[in-house]
PDB file of N, CA and C in Angstrom:
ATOM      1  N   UNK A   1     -25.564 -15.848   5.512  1.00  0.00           N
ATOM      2  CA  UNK A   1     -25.589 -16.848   4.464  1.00  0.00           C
ATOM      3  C   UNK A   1     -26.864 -16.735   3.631  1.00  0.00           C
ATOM      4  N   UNK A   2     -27.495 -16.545   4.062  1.00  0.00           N
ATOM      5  CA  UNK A   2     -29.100 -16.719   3.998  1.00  0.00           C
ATOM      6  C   UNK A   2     -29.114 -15.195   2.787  1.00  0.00           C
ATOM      7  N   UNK A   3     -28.817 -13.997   3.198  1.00  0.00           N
ATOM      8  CA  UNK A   3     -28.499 -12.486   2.706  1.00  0.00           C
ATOM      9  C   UNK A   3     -27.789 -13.113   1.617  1.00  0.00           C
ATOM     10  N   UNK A   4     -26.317 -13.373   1.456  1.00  0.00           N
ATOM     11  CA  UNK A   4     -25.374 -14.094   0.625  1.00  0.00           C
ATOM     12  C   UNK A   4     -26.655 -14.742  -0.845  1.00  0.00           C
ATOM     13  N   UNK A   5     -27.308 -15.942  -0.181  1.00  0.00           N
ATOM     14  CA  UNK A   5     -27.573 -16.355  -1.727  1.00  0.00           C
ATOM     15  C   UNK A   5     -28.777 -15.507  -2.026  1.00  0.00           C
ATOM     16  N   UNK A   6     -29.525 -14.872  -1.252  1.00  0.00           N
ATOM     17  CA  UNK A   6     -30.393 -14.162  -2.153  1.00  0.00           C
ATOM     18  C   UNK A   6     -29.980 -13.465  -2.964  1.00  0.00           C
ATOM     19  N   UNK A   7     -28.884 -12.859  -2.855  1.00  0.00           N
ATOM     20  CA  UNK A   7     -28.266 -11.748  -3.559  1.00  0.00           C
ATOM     21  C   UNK A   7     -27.879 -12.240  -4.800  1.00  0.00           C
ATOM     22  N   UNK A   8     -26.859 -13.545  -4.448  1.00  0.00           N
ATOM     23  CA  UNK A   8     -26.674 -14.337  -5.436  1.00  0.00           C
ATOM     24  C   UNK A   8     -27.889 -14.388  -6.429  1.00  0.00           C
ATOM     25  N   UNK A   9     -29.006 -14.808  -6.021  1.00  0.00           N
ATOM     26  CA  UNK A   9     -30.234 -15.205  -6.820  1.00  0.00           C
ATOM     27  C   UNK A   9     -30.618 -14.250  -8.219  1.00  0.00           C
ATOM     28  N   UNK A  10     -30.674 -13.162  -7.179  1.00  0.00           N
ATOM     29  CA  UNK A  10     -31.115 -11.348  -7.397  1.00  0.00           C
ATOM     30  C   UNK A  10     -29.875 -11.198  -8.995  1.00  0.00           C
ATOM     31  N   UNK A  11     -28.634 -11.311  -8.618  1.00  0.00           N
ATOM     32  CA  UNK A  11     -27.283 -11.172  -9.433  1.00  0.00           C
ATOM     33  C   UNK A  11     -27.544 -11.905 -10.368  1.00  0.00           C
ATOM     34  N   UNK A  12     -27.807 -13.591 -10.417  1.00  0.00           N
ATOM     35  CA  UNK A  12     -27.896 -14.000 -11.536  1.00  0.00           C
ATOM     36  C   UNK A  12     -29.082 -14.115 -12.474  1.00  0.00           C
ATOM     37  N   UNK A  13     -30.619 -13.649 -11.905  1.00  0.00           N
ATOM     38  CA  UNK A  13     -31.608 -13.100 -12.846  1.00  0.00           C
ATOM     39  C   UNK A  13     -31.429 -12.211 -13.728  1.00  0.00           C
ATOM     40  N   UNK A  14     -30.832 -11.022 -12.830  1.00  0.00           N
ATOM     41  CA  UNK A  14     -30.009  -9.352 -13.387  1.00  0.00           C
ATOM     42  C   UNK A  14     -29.690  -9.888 -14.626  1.00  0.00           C
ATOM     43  N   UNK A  15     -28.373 -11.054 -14.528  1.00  0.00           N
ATOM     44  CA  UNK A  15     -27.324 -11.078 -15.596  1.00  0.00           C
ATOM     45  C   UNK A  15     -28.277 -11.689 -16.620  1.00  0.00           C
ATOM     46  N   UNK A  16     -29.174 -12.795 -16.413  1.00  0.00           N
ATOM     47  CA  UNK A  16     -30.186 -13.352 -17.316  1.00  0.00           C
ATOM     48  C   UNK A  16     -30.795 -12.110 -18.257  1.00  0.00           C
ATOM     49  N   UNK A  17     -31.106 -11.156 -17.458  1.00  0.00           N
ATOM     50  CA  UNK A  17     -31.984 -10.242 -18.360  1.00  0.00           C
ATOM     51  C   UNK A  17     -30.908  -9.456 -19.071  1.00  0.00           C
ATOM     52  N   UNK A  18     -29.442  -9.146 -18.856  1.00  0.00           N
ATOM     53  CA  UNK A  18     -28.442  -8.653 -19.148  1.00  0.00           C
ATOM     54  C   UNK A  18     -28.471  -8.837 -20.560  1.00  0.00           C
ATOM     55  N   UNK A  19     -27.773 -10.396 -20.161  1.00  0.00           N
ATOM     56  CA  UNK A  19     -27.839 -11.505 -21.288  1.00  0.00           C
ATOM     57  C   UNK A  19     -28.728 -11.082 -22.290  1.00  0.00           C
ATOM     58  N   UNK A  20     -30.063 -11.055 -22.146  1.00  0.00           N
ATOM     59  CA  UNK A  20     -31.501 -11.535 -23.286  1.00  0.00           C
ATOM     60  C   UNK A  20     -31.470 -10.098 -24.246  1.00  0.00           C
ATOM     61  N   UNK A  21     -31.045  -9.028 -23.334  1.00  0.00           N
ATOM     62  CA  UNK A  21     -31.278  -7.615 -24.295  1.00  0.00           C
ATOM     63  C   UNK A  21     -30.008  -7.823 -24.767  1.00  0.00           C
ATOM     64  N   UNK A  22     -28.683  -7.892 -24.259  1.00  0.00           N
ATOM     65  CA  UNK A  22     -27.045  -7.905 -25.474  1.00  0.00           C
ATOM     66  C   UNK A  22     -27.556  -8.970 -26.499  1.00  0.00           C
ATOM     67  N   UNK A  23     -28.117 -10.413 -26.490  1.00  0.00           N
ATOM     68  CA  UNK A  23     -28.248 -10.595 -27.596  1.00  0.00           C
ATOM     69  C   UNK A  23     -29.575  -9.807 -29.115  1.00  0.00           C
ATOM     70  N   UNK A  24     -30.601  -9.775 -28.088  1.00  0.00           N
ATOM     71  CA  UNK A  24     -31.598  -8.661 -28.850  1.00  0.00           C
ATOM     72  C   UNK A  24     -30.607  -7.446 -29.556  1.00  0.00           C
ATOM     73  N   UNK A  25     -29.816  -6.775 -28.658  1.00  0.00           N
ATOM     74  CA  UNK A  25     -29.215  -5.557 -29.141  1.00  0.00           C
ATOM     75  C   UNK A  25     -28.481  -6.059 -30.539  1.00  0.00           C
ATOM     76  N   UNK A  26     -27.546  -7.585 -30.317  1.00  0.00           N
ATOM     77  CA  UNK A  26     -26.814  -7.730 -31.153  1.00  0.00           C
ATOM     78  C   UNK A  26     -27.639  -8.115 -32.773  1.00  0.00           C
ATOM     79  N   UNK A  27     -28.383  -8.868 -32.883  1.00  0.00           N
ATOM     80  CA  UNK A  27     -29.747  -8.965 -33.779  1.00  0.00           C
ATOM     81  C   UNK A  27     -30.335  -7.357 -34.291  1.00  0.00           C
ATOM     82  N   UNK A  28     -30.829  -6.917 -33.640  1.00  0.00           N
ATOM     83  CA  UNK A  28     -30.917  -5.768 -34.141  1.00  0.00           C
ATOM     84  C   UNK A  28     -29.828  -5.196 -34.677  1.00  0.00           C
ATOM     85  N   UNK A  29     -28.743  -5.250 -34.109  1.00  0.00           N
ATOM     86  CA  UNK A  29     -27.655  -4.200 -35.371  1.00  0.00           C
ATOM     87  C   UNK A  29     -27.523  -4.931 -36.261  1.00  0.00           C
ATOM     88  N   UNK A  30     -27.125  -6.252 -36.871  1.00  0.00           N
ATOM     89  CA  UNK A  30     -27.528  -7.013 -37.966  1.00  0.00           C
ATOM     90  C   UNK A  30     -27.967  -7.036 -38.409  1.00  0.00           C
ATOM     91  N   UNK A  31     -29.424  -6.484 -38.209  1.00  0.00           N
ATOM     92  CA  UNK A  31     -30.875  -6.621 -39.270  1.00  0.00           C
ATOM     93  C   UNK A  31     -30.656  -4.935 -39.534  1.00  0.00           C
ATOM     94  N   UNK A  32     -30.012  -4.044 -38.647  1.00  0.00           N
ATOM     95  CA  UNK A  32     -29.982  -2.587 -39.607  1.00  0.00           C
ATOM     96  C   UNK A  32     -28.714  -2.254 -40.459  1.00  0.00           C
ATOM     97  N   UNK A  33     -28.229  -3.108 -40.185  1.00  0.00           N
ATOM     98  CA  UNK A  33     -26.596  -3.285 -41.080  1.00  0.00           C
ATOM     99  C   UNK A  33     -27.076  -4.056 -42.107  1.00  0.00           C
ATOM    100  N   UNK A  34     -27.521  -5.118 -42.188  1.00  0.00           N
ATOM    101  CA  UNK A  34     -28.497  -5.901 -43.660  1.00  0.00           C
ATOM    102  C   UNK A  34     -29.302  -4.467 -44.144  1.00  0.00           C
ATOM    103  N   UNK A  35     -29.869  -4.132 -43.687  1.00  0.00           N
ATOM    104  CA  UNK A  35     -31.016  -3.304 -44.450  1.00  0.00           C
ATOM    105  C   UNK A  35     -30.232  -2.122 -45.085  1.00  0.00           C
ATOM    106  N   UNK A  36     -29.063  -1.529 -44.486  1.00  0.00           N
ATOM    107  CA  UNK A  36     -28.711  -0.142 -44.942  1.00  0.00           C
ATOM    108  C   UNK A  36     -27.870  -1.062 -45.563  1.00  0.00           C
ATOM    109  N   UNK A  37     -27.289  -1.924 -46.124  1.00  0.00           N
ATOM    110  CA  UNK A  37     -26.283  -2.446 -46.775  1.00  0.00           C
ATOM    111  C   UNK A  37     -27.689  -2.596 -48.012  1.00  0.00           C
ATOM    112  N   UNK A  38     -28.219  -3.337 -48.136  1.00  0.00           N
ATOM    113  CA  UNK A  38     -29.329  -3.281 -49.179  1.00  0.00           C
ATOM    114  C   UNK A  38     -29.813  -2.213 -49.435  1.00  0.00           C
ATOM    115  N   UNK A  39     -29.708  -1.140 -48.934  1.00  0.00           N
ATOM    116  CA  UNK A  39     -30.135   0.482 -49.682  1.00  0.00           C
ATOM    117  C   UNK A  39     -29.323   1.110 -50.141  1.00  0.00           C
ATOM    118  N   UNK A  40     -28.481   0.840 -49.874  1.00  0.00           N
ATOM    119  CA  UNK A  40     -27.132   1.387 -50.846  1.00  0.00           C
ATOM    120  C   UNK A  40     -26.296   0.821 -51.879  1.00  0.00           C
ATOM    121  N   UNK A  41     -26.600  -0.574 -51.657  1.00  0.00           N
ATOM    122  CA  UNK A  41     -25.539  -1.348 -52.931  1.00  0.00           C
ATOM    123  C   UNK A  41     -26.392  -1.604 -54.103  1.00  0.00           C
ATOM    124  N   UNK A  42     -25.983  -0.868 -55.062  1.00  0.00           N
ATOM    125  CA  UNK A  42     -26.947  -1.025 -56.181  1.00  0.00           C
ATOM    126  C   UNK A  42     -27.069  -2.000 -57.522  1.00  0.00           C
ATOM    127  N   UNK A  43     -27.668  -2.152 -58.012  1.00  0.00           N
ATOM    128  CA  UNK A  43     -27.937  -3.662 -58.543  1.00  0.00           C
ATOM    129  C   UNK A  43     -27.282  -3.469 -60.002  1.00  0.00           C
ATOM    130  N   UNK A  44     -26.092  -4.014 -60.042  1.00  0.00           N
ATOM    131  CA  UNK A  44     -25.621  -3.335 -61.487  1.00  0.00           C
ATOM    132  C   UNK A  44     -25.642  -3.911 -62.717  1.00  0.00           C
ATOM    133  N   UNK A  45     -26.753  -5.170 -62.316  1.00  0.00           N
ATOM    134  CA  UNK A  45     -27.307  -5.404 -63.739  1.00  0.00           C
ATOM    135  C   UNK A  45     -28.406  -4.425 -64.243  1.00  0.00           C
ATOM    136  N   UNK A  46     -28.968  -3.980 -63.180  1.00  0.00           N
ATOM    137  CA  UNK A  46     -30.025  -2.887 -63.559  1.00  0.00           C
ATOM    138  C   UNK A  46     -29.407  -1.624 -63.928  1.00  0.00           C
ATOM    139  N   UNK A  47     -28.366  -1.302 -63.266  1.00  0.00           N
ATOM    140  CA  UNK A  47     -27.755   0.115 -63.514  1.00  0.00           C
ATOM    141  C   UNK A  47     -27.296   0.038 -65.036  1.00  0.00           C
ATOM    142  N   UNK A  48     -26.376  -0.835 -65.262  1.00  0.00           N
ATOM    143  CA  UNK A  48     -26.049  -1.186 -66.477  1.00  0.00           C
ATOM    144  C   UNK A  48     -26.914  -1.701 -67.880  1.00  0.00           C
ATOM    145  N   UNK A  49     -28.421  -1.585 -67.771  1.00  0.00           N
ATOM    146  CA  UNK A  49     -29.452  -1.313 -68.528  1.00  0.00           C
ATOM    147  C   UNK A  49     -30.009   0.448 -68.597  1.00  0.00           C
ATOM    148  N   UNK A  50     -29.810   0.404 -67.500  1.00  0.00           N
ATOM    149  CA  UNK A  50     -30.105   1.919 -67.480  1.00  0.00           C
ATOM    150  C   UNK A  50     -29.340   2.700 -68.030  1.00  0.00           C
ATOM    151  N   UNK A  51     -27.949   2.108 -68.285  1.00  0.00           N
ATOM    152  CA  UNK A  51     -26.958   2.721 -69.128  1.00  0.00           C
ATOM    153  C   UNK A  51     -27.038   3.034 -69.963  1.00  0.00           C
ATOM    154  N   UNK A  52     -27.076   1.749 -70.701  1.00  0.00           N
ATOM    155  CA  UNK A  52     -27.252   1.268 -72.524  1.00  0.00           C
ATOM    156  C   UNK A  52     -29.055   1.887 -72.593  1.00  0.00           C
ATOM    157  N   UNK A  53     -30.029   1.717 -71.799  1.00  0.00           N
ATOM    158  CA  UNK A  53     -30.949   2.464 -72.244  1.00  0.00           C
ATOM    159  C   UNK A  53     -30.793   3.948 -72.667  1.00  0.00           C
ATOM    160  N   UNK A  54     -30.289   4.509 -71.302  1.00  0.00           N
ATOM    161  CA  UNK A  54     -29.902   6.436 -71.869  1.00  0.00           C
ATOM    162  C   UNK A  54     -28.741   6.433 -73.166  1.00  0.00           C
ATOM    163  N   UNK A  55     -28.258   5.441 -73.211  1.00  0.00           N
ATOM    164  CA  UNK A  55     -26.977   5.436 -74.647  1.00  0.00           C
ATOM    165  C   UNK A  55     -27.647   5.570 -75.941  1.00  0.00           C
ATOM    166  N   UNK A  56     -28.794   4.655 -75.939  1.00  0.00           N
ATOM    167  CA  UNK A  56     -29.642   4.423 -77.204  1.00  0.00           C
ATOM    168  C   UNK A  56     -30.587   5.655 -77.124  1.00  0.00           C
ATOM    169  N   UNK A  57     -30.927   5.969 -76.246  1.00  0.00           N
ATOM    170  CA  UNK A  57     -31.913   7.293 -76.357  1.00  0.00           C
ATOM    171  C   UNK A  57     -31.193   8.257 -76.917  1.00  0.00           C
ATOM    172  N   UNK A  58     -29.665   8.939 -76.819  1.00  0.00           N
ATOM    173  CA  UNK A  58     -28.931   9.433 -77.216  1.00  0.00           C
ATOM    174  C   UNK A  58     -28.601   9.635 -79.062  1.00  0.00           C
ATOM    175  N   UNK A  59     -28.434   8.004 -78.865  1.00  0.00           N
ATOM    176  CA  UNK A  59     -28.246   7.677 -80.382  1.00  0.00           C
ATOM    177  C   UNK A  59     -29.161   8.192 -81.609  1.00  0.00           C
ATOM    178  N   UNK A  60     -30.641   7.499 -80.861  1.00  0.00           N
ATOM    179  CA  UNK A  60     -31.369   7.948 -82.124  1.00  0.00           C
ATOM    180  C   UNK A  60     -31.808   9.596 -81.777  1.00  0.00           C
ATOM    181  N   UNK A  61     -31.306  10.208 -80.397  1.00  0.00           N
ATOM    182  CA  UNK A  61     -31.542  11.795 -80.384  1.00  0.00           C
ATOM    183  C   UNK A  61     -31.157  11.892 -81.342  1.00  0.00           C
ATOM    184  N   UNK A  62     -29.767  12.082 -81.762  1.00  0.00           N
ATOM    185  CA  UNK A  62     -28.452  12.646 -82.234  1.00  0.00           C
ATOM    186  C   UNK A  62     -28.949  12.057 -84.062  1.00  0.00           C
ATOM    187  N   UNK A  63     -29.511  10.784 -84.371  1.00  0.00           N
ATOM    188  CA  UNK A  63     -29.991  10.523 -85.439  1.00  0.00           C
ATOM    189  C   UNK A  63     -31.105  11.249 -85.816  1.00  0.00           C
ATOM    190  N   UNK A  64     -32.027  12.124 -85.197  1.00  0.00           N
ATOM    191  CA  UNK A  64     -33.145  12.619 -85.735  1.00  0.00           C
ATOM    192  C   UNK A  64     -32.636  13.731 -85.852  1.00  0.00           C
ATOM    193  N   UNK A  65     -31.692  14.173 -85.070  1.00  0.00           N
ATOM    194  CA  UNK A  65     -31.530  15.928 -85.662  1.00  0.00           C
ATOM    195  C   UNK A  65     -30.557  15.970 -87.034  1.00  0.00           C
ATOM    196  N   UNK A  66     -30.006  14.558 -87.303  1.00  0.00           N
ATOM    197  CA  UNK A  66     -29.122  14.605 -87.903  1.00  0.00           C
ATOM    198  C   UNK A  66     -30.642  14.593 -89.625  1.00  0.00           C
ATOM    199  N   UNK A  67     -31.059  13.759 -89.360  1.00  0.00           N
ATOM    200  CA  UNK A  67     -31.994  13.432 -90.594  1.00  0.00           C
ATOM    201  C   UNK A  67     -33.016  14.870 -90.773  1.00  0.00           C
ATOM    202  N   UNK A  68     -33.186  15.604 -89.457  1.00  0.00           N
ATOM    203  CA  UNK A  68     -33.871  17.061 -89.150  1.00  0.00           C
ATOM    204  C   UNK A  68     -33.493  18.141 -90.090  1.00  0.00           C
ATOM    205  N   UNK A  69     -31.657  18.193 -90.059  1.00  0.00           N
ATOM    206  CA  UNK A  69     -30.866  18.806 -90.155  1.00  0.00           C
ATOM    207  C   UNK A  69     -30.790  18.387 -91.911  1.00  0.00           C
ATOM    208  N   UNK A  70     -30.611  17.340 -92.349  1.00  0.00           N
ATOM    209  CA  UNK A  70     -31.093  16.936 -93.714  1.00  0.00           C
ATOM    210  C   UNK A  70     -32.263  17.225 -94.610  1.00  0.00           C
ATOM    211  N   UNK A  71     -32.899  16.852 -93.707  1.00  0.00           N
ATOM    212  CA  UNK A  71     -34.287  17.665 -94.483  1.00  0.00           C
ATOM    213  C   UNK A  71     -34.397  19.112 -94.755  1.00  0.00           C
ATOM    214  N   UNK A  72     -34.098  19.281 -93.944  1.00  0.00           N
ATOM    215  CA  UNK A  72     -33.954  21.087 -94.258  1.00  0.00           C
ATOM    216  C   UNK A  72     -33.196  21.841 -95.445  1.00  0.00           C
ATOM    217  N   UNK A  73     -31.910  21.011 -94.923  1.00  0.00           N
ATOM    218  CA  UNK A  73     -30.928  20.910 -96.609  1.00  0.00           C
ATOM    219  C   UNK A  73     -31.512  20.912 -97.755  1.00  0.00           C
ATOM    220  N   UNK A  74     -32.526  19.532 -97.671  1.00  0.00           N
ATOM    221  CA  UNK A  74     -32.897  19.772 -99.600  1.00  0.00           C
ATOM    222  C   UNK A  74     -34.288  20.200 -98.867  1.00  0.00           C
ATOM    223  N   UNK A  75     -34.964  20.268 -98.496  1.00  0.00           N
ATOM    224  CA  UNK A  75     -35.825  21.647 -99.176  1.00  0.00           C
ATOM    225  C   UNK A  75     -35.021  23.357 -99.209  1.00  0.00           C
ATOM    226  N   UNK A  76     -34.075  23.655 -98.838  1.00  0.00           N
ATOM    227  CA  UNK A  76     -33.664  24.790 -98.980  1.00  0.00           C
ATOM    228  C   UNK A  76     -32.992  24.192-100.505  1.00  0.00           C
ATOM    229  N   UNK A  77     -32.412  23.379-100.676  1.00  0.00           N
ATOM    230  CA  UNK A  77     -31.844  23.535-102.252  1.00  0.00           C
ATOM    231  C   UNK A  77     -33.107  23.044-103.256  1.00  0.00           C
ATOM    232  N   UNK A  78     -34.043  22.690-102.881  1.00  0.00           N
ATOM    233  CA  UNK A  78     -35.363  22.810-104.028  1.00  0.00           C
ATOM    234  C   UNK A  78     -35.774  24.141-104.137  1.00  0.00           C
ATOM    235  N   UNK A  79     -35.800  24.920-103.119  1.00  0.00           N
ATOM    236  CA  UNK A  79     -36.302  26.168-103.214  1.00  0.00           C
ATOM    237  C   UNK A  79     -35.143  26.981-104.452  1.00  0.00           C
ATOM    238  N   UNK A  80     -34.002  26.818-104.331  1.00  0.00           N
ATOM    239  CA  UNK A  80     -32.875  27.574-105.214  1.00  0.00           C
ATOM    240  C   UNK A  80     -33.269  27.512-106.449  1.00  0.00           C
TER     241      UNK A  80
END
C-alpha cells in the first residue's frame, strides 16, 4: 500500500510536469505561427503604393524620352 501511493505520488508530479511543457509547447507554436504568418502576409496598402509609385516612375520615364526624342526632331530640322 505504502509502494502503491508513492508511486501514485511519483505518477502524478510526472504528469504535472507533462502537463507544464504540452502547454509551453502549445504557446510556443502559436507565437511561431503568429510570427511566420506576419512575415509573409504582406501589407497591401503598402504594396499597392509601391505600385502606383513604379507606375508614375514609368510615366514620366516614357515622357522624357518622348520630349528627348522631340528635341532632337527640331534641332535636326533647324539644321536643314
Amino acid at each position: 500500500s505504502t509502494v502503491l501511493r508513492t508511486e501514485a505520488s511519483a505518477l502524478g508530479s510526472n504528469l504535472s510536469v507533462v502537463q507544464i511543457r504540452q502547454d509551453f509547447n502549445k504557446n510556443l507554436i502559436n507565437v511561431l505561427q503568429t510570427g511566420s504568418s506576419n512575415l509573409t502576409l504582406a501589407d497591401t496598402n503598402q504594396e499597392a503604393a509601391n505600385s502606383q509609385a513604379l507606375s508614375t516612375r514609368q510615366s514620366i520615364a516614357v515622357s522624357a524620352l518622348a520630349l528627348a526624342n522631340q528635341s532632337q526632331q527640331s534641332v535636326l530640322q533647324l539644321l536643314r
